[in-house]
Every structure is written in structure tokens, then in C-alpha cells.
N, C-alpha and C. Protein backbone atom coordinates (compact mmCIF):
# COMPACT_ATOMS: atom_id res chain seq x y z
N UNK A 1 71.06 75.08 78.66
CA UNK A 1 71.42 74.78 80.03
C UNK A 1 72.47 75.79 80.47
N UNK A 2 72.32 76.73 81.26
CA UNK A 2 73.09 77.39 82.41
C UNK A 2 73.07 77.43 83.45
N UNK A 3 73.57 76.32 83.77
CA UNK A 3 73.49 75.98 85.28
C UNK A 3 75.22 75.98 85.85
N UNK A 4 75.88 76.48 84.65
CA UNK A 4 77.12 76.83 85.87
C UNK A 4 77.33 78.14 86.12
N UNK A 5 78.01 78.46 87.27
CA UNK A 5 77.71 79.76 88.04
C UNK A 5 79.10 79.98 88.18
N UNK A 6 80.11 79.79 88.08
CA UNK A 6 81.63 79.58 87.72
C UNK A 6 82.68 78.36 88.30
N UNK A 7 83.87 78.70 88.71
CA UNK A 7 85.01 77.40 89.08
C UNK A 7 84.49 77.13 90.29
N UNK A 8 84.42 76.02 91.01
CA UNK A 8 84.05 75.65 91.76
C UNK A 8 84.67 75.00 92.63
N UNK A 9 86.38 74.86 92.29
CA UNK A 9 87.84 74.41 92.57
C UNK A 9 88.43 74.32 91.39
N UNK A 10 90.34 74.15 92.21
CA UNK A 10 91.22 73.66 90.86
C UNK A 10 92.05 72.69 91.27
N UNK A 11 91.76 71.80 91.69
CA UNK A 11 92.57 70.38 91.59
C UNK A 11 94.11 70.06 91.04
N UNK A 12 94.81 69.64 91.61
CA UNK A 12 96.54 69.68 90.78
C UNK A 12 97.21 68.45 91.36
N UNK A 13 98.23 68.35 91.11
CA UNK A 13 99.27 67.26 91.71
C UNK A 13 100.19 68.14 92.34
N UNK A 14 100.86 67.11 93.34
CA UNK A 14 101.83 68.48 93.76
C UNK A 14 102.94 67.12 95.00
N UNK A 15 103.84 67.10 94.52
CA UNK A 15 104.87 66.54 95.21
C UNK A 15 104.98 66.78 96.36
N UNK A 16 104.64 68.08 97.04
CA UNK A 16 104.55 67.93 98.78
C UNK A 16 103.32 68.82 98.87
N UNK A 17 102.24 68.59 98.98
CA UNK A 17 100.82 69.29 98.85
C UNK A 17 100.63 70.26 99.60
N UNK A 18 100.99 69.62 101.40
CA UNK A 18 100.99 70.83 102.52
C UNK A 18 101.85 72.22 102.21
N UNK A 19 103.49 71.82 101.54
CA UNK A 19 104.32 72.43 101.46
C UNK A 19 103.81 73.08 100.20
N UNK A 20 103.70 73.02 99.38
CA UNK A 20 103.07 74.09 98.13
C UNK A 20 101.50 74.95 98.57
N UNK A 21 100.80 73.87 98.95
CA UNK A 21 99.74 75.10 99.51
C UNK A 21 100.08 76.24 100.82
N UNK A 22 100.94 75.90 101.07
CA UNK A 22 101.88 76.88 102.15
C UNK A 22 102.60 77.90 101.97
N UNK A 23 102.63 77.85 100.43
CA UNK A 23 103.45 78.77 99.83
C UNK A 23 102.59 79.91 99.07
N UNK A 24 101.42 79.07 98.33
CA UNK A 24 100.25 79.80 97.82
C UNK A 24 99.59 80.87 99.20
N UNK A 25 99.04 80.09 100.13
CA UNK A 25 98.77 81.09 101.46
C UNK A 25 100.17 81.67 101.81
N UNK A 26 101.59 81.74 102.16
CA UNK A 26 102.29 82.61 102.54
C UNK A 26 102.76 83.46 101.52
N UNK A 27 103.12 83.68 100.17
CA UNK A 27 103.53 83.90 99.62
C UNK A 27 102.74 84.75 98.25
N UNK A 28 101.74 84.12 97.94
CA UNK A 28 101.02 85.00 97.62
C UNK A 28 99.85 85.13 98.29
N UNK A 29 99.25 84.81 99.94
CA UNK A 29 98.39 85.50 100.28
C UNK A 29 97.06 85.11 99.86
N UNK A 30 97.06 83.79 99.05
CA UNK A 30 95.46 83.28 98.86
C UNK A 30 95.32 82.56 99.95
N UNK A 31 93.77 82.93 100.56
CA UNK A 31 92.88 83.34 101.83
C UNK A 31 92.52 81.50 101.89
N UNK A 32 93.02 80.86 102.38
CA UNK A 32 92.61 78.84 101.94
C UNK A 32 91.54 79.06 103.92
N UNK A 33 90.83 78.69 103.58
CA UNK A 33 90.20 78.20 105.27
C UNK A 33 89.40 77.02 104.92
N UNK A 34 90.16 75.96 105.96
CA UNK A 34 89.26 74.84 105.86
C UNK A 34 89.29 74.28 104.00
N UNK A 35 90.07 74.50 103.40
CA UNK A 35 90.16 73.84 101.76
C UNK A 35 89.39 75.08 101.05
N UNK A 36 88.69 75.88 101.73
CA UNK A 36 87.53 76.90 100.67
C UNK A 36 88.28 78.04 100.80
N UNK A 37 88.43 79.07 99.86
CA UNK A 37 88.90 80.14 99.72
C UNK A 37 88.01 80.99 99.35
N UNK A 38 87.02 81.84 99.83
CA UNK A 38 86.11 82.94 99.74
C UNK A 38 86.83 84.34 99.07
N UNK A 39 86.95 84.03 97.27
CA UNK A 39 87.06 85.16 96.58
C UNK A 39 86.09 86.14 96.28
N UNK A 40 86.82 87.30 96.03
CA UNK A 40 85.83 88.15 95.47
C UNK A 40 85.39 88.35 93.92
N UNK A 41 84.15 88.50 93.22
CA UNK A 41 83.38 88.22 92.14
C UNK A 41 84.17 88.95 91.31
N UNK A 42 84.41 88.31 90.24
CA UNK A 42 84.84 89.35 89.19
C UNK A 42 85.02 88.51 87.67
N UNK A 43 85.46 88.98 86.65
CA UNK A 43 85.75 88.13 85.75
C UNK A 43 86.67 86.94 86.07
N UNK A 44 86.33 86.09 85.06
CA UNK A 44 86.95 84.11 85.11
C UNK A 44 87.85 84.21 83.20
N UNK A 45 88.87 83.79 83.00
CA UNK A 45 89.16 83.55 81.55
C UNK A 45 89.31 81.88 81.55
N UNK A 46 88.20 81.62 81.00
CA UNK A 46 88.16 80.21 80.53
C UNK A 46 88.95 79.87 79.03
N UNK A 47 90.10 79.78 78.35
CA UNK A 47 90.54 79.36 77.31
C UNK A 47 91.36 78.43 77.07
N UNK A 48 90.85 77.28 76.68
CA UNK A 48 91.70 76.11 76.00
C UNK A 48 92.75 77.19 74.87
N UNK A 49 94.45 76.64 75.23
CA UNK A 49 95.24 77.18 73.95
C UNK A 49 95.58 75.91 73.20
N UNK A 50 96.18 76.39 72.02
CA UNK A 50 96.38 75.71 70.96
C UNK A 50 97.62 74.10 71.88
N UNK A 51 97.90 73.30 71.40
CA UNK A 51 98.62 72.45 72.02
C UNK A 51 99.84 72.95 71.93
N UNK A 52 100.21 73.48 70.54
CA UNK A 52 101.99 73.98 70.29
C UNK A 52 102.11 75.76 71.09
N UNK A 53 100.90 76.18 72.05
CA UNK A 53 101.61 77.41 72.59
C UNK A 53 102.87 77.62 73.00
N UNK A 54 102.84 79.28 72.55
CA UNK A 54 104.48 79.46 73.73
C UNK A 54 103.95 80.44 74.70
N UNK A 55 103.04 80.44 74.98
CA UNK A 55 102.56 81.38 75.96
C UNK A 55 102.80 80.98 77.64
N UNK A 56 102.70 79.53 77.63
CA UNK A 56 103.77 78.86 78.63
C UNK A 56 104.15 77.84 78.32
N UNK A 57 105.12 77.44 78.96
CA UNK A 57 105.78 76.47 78.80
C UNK A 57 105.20 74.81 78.45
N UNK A 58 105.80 74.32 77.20
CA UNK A 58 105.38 72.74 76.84
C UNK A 58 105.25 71.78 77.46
N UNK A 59 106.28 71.64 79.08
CA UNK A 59 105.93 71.24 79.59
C UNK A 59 104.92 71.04 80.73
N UNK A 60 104.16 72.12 80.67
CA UNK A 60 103.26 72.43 81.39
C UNK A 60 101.36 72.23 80.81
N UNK A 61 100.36 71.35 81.20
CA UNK A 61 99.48 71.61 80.49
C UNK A 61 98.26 72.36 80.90
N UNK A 62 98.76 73.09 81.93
CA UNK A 62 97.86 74.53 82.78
C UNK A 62 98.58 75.39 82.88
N UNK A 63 97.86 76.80 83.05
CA UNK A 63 98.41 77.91 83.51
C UNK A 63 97.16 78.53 84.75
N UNK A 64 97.48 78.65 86.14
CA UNK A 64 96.82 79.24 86.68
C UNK A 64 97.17 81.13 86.81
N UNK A 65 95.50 81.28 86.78
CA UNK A 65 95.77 82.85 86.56
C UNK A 65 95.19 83.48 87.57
N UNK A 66 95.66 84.44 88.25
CA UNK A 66 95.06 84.91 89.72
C UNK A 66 94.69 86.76 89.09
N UNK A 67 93.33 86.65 89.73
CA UNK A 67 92.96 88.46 89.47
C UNK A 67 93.55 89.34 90.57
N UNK A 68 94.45 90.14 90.51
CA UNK A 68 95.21 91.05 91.64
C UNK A 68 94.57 92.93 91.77
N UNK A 69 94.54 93.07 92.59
CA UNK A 69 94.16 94.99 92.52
C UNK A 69 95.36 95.72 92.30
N UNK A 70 96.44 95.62 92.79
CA UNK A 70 97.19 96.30 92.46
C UNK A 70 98.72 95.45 91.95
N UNK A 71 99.03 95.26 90.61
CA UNK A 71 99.83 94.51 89.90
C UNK A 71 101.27 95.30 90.80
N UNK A 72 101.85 96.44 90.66
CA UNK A 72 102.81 97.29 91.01
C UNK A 72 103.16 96.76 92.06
N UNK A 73 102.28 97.13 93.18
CA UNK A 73 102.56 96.61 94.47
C UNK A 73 103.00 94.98 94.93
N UNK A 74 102.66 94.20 94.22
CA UNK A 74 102.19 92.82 94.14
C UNK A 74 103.93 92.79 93.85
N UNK A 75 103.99 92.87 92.34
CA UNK A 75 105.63 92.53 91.89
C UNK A 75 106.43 93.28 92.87
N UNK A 76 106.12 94.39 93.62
CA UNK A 76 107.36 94.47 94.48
C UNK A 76 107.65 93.91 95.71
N UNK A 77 106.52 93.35 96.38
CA UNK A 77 106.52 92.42 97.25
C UNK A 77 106.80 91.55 97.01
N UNK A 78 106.46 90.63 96.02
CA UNK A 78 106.69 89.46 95.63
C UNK A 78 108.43 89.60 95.79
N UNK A 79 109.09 90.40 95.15
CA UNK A 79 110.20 90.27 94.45
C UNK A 79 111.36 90.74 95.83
N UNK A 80 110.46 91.51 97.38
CA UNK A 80 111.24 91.43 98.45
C UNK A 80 111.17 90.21 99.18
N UNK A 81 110.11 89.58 98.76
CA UNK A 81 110.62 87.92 99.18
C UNK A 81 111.24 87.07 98.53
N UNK A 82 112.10 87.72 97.46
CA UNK A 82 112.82 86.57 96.62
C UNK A 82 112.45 86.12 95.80
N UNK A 83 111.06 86.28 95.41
CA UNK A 83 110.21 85.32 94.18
C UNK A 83 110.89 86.15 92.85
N UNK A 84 111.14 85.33 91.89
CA UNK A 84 111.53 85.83 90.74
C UNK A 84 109.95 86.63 90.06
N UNK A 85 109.83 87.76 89.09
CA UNK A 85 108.65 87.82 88.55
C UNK A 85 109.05 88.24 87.13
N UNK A 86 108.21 87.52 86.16
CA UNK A 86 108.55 87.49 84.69
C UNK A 86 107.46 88.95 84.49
N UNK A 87 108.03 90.10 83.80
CA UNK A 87 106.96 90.85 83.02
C UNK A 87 107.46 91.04 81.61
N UNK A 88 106.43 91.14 80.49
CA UNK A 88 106.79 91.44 78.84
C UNK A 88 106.46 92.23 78.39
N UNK A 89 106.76 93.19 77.67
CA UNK A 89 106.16 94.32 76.82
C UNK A 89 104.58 93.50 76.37
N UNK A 90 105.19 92.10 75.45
CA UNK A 90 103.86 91.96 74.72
C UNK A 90 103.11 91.44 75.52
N UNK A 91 102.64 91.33 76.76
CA UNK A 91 101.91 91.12 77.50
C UNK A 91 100.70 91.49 78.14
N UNK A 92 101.42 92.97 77.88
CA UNK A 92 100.56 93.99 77.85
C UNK A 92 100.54 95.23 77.03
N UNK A 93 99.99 94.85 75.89
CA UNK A 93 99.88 95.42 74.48
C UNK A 93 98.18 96.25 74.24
N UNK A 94 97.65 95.35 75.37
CA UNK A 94 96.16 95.48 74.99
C UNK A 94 95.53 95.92 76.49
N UNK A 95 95.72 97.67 76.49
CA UNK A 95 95.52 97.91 78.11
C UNK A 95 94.10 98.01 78.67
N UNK A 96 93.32 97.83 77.31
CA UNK A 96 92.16 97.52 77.64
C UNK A 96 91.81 96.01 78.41
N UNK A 97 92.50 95.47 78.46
CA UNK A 97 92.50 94.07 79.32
C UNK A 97 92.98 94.41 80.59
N UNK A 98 94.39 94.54 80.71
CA UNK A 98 94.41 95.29 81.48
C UNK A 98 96.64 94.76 81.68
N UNK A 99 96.59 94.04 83.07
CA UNK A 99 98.23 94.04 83.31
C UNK A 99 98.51 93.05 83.42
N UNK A 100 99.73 92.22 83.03
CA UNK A 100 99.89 90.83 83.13
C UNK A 100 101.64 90.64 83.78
N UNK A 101 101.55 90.20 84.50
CA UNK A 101 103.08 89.28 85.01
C UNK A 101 103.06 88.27 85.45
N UNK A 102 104.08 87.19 85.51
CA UNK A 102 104.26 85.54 85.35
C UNK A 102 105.42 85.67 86.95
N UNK A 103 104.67 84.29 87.36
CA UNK A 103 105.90 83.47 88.70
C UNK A 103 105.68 82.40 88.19
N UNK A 104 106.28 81.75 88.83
CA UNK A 104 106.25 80.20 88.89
C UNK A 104 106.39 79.86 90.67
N UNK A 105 105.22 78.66 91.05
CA UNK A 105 105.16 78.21 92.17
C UNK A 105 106.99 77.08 92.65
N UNK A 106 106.89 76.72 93.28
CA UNK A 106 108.17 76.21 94.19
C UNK A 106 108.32 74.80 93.62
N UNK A 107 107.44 74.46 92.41
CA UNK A 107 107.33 73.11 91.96
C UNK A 107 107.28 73.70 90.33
N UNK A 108 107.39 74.54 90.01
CA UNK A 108 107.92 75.08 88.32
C UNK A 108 106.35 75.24 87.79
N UNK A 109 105.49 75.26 88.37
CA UNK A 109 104.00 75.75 88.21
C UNK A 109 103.50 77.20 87.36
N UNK A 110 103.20 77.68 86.28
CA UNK A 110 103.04 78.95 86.01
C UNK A 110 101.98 79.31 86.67
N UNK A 111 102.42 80.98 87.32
CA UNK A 111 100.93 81.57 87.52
C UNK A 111 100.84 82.69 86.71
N UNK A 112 100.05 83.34 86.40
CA UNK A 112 99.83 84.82 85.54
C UNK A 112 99.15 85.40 86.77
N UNK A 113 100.00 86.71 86.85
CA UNK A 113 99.20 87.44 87.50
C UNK A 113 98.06 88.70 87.06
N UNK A 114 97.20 89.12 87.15
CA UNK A 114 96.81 89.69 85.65
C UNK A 114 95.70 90.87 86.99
N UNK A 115 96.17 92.16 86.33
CA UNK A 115 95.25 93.34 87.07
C UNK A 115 94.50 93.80 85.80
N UNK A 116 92.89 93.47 85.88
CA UNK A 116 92.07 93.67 85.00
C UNK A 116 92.15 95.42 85.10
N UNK A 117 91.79 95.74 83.73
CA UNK A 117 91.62 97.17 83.33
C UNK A 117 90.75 97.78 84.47
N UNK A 118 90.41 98.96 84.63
CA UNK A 118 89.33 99.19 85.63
C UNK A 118 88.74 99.97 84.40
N UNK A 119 87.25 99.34 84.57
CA UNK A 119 86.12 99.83 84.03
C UNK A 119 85.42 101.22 84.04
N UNK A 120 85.29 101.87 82.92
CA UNK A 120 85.06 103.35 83.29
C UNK A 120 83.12 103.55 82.96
């Protein structure tokens, strides 16, 4: 059976819903119309981690990960609006994947931001 074609939403809790999805559209710029957000095709990383990760935080039992074109640009915008942005050496160890940096949403939410390698 392959009948899934990828995510189809991501569902969350969120202590002021309007006010956090307000932040996702102002702040980082995801395109919401009408609840649907019309992305563009590209790779999905589906991975359950181990329960004891430190890859984020314990108290957290998601990490949302957003695909970006240009990582550089992204962290410096981000970071003229004030958003803190986490980057690690070991994060990006493996540039065949490609670039990785961490925020956290206005409710302590991890996101990864991650600029896939470009394919030669």
C-alpha cells in the first residue's frame, strides 16, 4: 500500500492559536490562506528519535522542521527582528545534507531550519 503522497497538516496545541499562527505568517513568512498553505515539493524527513534525545529539548515531544532556500539570509533577518537563532558546528558536519539552524516559536516550540544541499 502507497497511498500516501506526503503531510497533509501538522496539528499542535498552542495557548493563544491566532497569536502564534501570527507569528509563524509574520515572522517567518509561512504563506497560511484560508488554514492551507500551498508549499513547494521537495524532500519531507519523517524520523521518530530515540525518547532520551538531546537533539531537542525533553521537554518537548516534536520538532518542526521548515525547508528554506537561502539559510544565510533567513538567520539574518530573522535575527533583525529580534528572534534569537541557535546554529552548531555539529549540525552541520554532513554538507551533503545540507544547513541546519534552530528558533524557537513565542511559546518555547523548536523549529529547525534546514537548507537542503543543492543537488548537482
Amino acid at each position: 500500500m502507497k497511498n500516501i503522497t506526503g503531510i497533509g497538516g501538522f496539528f499542535f496545541r498552542s495557548k493563544d492559536p491566532k497569536a502564534l499562527k501570527g507569528w509563524y505568517i509574520n515572522v517567518l513568512g509561512v504563506d497560511v490562506q484560508e488554514m492551507v498553505w500551498q508549499q513547494q515539493a521537495g524532500p519531507t524527513v519523517f524520523e521518530p528519535f530515540k525518547q532520551d534525545t538531546d537533539y531537542f529539548k525533553a521537554d518537548k515531544q516534536w520538532m518542526l522542521n521548515f525547508r528554506v532556500s537561502d539559510l544565510k539570509q533567513l538567520i539574518a533577518e530573522l535575527q533583525e527582528k529580534g528572534i534569537e537563532v541557535e546554529t552548531r558546528d555539529e549540525w552541520n558536519t554532513m554538507p551533503e545534507i545540507g544547513a541546519f539552524a534552530r528558533v524557537h516559536d513565542p511559546e518555547g516550540n523548536p523549529i529547525e531550519l534546514w537548507e537542503p544541499a543543492k543537488q548537482s
